[in-house]
Protein backbone atom coordinates (compact mmCIF):
# COMPACT_ATOMS: atom_id res chain seq x y z
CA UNK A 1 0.00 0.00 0.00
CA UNK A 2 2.70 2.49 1.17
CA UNK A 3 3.79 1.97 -2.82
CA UNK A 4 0.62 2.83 -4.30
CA UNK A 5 0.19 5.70 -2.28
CA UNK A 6 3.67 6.95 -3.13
CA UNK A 7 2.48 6.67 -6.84
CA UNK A 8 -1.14 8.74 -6.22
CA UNK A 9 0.42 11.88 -7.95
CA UNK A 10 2.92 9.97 -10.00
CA UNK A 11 1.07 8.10 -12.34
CA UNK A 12 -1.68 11.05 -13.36
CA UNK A 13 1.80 13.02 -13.85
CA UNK A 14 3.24 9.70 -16.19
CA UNK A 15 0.20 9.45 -18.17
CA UNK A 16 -0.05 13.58 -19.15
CA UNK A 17 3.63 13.26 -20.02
CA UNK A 18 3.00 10.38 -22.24
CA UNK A 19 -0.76 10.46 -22.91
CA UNK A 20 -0.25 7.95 -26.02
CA UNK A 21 1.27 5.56 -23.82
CA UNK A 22 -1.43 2.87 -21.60
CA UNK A 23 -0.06 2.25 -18.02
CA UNK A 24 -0.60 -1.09 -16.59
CA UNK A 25 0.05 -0.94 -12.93
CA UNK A 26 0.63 -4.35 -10.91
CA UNK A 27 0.38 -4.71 -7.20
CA UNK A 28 1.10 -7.90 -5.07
CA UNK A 29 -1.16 -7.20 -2.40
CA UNK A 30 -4.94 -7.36 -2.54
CA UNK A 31 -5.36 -4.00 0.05
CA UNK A 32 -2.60 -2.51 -2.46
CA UNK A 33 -5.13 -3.53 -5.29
CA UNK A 34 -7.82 -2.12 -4.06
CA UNK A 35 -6.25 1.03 -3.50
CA UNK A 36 -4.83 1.07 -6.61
CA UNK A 37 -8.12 0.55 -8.66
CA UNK A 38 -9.58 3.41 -6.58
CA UNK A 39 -7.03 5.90 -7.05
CA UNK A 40 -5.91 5.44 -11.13
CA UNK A 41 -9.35 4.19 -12.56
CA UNK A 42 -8.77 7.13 -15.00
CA UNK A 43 -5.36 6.59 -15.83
CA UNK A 44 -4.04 3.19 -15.61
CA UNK A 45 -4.93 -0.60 -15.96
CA UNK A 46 -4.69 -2.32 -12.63
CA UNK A 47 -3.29 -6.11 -12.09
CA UNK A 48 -1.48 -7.95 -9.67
CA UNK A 49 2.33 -8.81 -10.74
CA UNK A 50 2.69 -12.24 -12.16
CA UNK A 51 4.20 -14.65 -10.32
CA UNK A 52 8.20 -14.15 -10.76
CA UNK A 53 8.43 -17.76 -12.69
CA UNK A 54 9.87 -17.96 -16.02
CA UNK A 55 6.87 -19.15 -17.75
CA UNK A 56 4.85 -17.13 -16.56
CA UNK A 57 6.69 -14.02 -16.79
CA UNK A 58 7.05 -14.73 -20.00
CA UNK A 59 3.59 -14.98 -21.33
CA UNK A 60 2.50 -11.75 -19.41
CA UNK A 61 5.14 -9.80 -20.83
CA UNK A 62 4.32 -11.12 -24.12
CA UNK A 63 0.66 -10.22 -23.86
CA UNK A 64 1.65 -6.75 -22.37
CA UNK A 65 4.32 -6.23 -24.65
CA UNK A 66 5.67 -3.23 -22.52
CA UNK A 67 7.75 -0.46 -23.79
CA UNK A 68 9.13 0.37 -20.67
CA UNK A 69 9.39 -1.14 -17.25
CA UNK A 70 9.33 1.28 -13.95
CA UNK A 71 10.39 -0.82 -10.77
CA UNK A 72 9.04 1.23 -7.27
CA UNK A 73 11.80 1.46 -4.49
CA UNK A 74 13.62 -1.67 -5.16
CA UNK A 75 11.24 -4.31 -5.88
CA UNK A 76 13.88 -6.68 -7.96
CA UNK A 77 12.01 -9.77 -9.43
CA UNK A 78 15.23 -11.86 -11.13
CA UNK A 79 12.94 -13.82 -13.56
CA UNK A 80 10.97 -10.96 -14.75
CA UNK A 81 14.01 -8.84 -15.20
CA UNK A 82 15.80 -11.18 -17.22
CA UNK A 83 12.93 -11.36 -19.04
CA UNK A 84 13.11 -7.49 -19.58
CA UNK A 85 16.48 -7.90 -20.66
CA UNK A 86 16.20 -9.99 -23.16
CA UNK A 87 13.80 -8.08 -25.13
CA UNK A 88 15.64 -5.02 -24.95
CA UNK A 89 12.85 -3.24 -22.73
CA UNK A 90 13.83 -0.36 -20.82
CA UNK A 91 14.10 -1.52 -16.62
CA UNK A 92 13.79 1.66 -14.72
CA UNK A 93 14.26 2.02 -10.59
CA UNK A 94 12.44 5.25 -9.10
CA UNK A 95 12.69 6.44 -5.59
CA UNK A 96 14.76 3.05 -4.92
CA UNK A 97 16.23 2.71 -1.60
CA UNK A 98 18.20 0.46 0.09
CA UNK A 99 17.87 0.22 3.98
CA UNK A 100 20.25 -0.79 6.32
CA UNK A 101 18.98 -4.42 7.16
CA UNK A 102 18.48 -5.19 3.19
CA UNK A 103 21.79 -4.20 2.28
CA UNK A 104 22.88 -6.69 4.47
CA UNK A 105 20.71 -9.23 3.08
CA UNK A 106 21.38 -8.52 -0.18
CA UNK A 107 25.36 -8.28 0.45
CA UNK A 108 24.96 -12.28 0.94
CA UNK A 109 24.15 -12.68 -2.35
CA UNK A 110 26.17 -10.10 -4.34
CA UNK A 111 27.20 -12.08 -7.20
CA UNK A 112 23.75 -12.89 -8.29
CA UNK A 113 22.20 -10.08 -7.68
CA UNK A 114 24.87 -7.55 -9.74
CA UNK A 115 23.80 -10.13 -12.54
CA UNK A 116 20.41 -8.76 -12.34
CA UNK A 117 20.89 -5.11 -11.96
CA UNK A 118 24.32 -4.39 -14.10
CA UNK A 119 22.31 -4.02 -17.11
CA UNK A 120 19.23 -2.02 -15.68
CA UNK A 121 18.89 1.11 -18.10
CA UNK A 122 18.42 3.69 -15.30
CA UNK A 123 18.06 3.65 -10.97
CA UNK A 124 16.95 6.67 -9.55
CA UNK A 125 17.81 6.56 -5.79
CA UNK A 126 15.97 8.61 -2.55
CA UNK A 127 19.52 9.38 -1.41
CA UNK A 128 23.60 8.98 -1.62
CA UNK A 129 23.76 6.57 0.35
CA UNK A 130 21.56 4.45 -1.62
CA UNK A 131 23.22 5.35 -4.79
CA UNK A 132 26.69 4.10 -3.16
CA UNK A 133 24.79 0.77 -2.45
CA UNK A 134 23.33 -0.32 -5.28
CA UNK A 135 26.51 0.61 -6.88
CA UNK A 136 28.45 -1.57 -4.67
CA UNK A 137 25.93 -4.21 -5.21
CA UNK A 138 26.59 -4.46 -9.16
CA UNK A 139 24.99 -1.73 -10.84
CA UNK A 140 26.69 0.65 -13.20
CA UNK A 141 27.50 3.69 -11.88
CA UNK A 142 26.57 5.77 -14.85
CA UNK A 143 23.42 4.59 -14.69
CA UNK A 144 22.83 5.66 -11.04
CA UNK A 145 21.27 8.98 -10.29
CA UNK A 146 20.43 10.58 -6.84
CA UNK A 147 16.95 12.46 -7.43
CA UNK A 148 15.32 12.30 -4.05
CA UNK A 149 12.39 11.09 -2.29
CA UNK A 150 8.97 11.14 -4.24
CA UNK A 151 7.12 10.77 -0.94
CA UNK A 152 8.05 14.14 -0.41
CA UNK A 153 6.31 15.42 -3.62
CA UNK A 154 2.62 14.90 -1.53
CA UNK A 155 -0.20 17.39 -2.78
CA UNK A 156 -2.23 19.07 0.16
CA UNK A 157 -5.40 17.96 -1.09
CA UNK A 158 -7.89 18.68 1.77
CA UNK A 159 -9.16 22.32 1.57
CA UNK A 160 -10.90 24.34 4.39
CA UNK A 161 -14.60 22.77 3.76
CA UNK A 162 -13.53 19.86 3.29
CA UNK A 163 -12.14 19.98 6.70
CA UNK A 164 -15.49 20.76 8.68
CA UNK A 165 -16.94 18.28 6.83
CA UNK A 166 -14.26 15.58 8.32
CA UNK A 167 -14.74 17.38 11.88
CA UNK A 168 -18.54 17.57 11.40
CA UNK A 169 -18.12 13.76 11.03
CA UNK A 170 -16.17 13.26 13.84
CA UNK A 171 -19.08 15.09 15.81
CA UNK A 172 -16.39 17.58 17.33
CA UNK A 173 -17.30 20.88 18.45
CA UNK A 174 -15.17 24.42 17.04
CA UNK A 175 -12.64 24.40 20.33
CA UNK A 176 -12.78 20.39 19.87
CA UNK A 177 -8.88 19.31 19.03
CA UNK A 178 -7.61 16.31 17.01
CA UNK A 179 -5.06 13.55 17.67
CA UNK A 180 -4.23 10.85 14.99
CA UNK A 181 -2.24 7.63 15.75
CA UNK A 182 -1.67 6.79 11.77
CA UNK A 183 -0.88 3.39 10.76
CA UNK A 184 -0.67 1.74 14.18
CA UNK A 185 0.68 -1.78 14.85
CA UNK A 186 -0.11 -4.36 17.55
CA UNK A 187 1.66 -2.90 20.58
CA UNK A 188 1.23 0.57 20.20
CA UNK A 189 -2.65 1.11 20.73
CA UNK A 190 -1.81 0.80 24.31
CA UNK A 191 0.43 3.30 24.91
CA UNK A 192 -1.61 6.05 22.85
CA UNK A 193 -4.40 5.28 24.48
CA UNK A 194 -2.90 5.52 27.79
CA UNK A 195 -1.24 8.97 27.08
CA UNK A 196 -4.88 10.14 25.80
CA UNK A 197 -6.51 8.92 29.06
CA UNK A 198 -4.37 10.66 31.12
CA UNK A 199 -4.73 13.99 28.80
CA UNK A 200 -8.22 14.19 28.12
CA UNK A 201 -8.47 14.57 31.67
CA UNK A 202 -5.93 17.93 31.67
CA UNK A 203 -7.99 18.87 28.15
CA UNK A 204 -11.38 17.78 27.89
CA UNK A 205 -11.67 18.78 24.42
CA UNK A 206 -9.64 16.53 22.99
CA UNK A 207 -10.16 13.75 20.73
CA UNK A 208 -8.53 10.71 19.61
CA UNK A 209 -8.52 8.83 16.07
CA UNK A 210 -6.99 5.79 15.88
CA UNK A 211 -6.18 4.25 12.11
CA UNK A 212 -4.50 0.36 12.31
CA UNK A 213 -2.22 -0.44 9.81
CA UNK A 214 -4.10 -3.46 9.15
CA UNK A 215 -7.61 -2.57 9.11
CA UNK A 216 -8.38 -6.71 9.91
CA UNK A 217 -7.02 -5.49 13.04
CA UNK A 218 -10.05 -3.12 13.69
CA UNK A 219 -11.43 -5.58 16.63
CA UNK A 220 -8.34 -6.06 18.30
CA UNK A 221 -8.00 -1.90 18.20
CA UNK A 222 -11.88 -1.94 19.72
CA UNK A 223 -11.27 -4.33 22.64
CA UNK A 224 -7.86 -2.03 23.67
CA UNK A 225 -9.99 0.82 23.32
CA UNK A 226 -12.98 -0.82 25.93
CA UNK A 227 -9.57 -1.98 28.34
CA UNK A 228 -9.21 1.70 28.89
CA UNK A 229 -12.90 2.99 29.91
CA UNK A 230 -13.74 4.73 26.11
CA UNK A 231 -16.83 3.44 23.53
CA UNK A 232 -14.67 2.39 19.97
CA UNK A 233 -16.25 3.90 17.35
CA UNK A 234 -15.88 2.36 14.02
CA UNK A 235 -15.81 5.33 11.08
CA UNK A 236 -17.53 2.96 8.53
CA UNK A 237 -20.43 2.86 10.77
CA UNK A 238 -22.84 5.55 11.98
CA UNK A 239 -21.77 8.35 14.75
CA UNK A 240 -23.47 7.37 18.11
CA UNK A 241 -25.48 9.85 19.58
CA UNK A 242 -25.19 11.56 23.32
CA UNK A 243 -21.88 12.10 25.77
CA UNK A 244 -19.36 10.31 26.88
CA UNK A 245 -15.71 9.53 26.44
CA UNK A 246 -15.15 8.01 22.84
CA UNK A 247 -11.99 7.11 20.85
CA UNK A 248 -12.42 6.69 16.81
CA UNK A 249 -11.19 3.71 14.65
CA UNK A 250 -10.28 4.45 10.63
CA UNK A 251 -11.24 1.23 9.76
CA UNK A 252 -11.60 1.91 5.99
CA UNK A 253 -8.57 2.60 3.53
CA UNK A 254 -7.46 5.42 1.68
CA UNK A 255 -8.98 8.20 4.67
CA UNK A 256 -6.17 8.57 6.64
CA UNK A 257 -4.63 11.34 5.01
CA UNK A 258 -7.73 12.93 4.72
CA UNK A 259 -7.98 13.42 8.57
CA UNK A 260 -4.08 14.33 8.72
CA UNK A 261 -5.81 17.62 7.49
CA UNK A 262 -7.63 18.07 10.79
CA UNK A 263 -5.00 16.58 13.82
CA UNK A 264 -3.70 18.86 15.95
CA UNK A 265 -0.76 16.34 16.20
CA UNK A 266 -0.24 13.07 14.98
CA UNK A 267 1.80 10.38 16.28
CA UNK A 268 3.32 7.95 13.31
CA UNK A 269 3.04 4.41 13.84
CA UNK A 270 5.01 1.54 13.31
CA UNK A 271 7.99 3.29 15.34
CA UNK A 272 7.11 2.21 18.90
CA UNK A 273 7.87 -1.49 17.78
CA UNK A 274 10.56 -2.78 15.72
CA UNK A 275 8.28 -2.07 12.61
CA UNK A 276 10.64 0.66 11.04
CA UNK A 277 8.18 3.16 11.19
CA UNK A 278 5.12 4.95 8.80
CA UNK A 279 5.68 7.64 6.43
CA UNK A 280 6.05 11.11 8.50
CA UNK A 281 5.84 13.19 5.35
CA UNK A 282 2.15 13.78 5.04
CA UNK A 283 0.65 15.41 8.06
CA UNK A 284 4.02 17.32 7.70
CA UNK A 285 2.47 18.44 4.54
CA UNK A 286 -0.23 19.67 6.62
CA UNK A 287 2.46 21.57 8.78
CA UNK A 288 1.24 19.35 11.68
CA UNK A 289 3.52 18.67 14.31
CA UNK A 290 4.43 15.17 13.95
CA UNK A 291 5.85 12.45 16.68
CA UNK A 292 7.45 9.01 15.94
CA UNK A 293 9.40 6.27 18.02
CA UNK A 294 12.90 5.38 18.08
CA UNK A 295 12.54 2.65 15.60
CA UNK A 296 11.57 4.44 11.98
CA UNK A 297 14.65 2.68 10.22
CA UNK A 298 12.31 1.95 7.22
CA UNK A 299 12.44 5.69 6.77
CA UNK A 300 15.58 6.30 8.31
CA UNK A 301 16.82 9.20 5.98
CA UNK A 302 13.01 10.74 6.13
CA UNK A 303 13.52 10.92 9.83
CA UNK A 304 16.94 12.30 10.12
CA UNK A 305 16.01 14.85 7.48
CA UNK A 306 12.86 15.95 10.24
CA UNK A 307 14.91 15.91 13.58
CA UNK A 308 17.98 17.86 11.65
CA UNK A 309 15.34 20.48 11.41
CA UNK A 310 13.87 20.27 14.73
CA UNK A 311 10.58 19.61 12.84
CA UNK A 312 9.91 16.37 14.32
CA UNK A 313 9.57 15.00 17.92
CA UNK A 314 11.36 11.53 18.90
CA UNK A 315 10.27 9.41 21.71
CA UNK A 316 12.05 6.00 23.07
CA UNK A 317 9.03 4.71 24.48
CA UNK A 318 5.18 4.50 24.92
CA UNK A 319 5.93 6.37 28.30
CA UNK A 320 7.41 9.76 26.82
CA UNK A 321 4.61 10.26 24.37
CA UNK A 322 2.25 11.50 27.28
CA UNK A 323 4.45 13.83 28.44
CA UNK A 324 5.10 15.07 24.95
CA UNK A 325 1.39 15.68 24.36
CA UNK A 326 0.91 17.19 27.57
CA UNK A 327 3.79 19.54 26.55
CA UNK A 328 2.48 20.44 23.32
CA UNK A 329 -0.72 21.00 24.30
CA UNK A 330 0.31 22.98 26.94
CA UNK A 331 2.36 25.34 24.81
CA UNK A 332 0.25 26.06 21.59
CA UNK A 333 3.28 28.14 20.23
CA UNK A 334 5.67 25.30 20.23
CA UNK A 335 3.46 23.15 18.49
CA UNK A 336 2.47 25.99 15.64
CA UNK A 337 6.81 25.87 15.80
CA UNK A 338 6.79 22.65 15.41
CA UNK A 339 4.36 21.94 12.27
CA UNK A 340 6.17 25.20 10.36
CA UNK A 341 9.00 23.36 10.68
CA UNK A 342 7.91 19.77 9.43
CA UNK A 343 6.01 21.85 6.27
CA UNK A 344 9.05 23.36 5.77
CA UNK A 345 11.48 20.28 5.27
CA UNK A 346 8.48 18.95 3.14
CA UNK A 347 9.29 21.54 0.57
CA UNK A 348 12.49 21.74 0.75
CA UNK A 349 12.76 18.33 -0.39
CA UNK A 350 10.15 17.95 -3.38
CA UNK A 351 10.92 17.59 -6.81
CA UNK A 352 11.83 14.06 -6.92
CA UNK A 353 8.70 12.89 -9.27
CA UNK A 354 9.71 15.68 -11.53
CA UNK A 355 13.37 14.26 -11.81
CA UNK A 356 12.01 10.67 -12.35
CA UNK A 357 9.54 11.92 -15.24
CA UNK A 358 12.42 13.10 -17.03
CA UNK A 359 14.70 9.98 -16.44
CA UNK A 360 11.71 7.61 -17.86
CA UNK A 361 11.07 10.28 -20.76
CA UNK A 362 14.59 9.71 -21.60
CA UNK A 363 13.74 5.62 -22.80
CA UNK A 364 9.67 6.25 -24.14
């Protein structure tokens, strides 16, 4: 999914460039697909990738018959590269990374993998250090560019009436203020719900949204919620009426961004836990202030580029993020700072689909 959404601006921007051309798009996960088919109904044919055996690849490639092939952040399928090769189609890498605990992997098995990648036409890497690793790993240097993070390139989409529809949703009144726990993981409900039971009580208009990574995971989010005295209250089903503490579940996909718009701070997930972290970039689009854990190694470079700034807030554990809510809260100046700052890095980094355009227009 995190793929797909990376491409929500790219692939509208692929097919103006090349409005001849008909973009097949292939996911390998059914939530992926989904999203997919939602977002580029207008602009691209949506299928899941074949099955990386030689056969197969193959006949999909020959019913396809692709002039170009764009790989997202280093998804390297041997078989259907080869493939590629061999028909003298263009194999293109955007926003390709490599993280810390791949390289290792892929280290291990260095002499097959530069036979895969040596002859890839162009790979467009998030950073230098990337570029020095897949260089190391085989590829040509000449054929390695650094032109940034497309995650970076996010549209702020939501406008002001838009918003009070969201809140008007969410039942909250003007004064009413927003915190969203995106893309949570099993371990981490807990400790935001915690830190909002102990805050509400300070701030009484607060409210929490909670959005699982894993929407399956809505009833496991709903019994945590009941643990700590709140009513869960699923967004796919109808607002309850009358008081009372409540804490609201995203469980449907594709929203979450949508109430980025409103939060008056969100907390990323997937960094309490040895996850490696959620994308930070877009409620910094917002200029919300934005908190994460210690462990955002899958977007280890994103991070680093926020706390550089001072534009994000790092916790080690469940226990700090209380105290930095209460702090925030407390001090409406610092977080108005703080989401200046996070918009700020946010620009300062975009242009990366741009770049990547211009690298594929180079081969179609």
């Amino acid at each position: 999914m995190g793929e797909v959404a990376l491409c929500r601006d790219f692939v509208p921007a692929l097919k103006t460039k090349f409005p001849a051309r008909t973009i097949i798009f292939s996911t390998i996960t059914r939530t992926g697909n989904d999203l997919a088919r939602k977002l580029f109904a207008n602009d691209a044919i949506v299928i899941y990738f074949p099955l990386d055996f030689s056969f197969i690849v193959k006949k999909v490639i020959s019913l396809i018959r692709p002039k170009g092939y764009v790989m997202v952040e280093t998804e390297i399928w041997p078989n259907f590269l080869k493939e590629i090769e061999r028909r003298a189609i263009a194999a293109i890498l955007i926003n390709g990374r490599i993280s810390d605990r791949s390289f290792g992997k892929y280290k291990m098995v260095k002499s097959f993998l530069r036979k895969i990648i040596k002859n890839m036409n162009a790979l467009c890497m998030q950073s230098k250090t990337d570029a020095a690793r897949i260089i190391e790993l085989g590829a040509r240097q000449e054929r390695v560019k650094v032109t940034g993070n497309m995650k970076f390139d996010v549209k702020v989409k939501v406008g002001q009436d838009r918003g009070s529809d969201l809140r008007r949703e969410l039942g909250m009144a003007e004064q009413d203020e927003l915190i969203v726990a995106g893309s949570t993981h099993e371990g981490e409900e807990d400790a935001v719900i915690a830190a909002f039971k102990d805050l509400v009580e300070k701030f009484p208009n607060l409210k929490l949204l909670i959005a699982p990574r894993h929407i399956e995971r809505t009833g496991d989010v709903e019994e945590a919620v009941k643990r700590f005295g709140f009513l869960p209250i699923r967004l796919s089903g109808s607002l309850p009426l009358g008081i009372g503490p409540k804490v609201y579940i995203l469980d449907t996909i594709g929203r979450l961004t949508d109430f980025y718009s409103i939060a008056s701070i969100v907390f990323i997930g997937g960094s309490l836990i040895k996850h490696g972290g959620q994308n930070p970039i877009e409620p910094a689009a917002y200029g919300k202030p934005v908190i994460f854990g210690c462990h955002m190694f899958n977007f280890k470079n994103v991070a680093e580029a926020f706390l550089a700034k001072g534009a994000a807030i790092r916790v080690d554990d469940g226990a700090e993020l209380g105290p930095v809510l209460y702090n925030l809260f407390a001090d409406n100046n610092k977080r108005l700072e703080l989401g200046r700052a996070a918009k700020a890095v946010v620009i300062e980094n975009q242009g990366a689909t741009e770049k990547n355009l211009n690298e594929i227009g180079r081969f179609l």
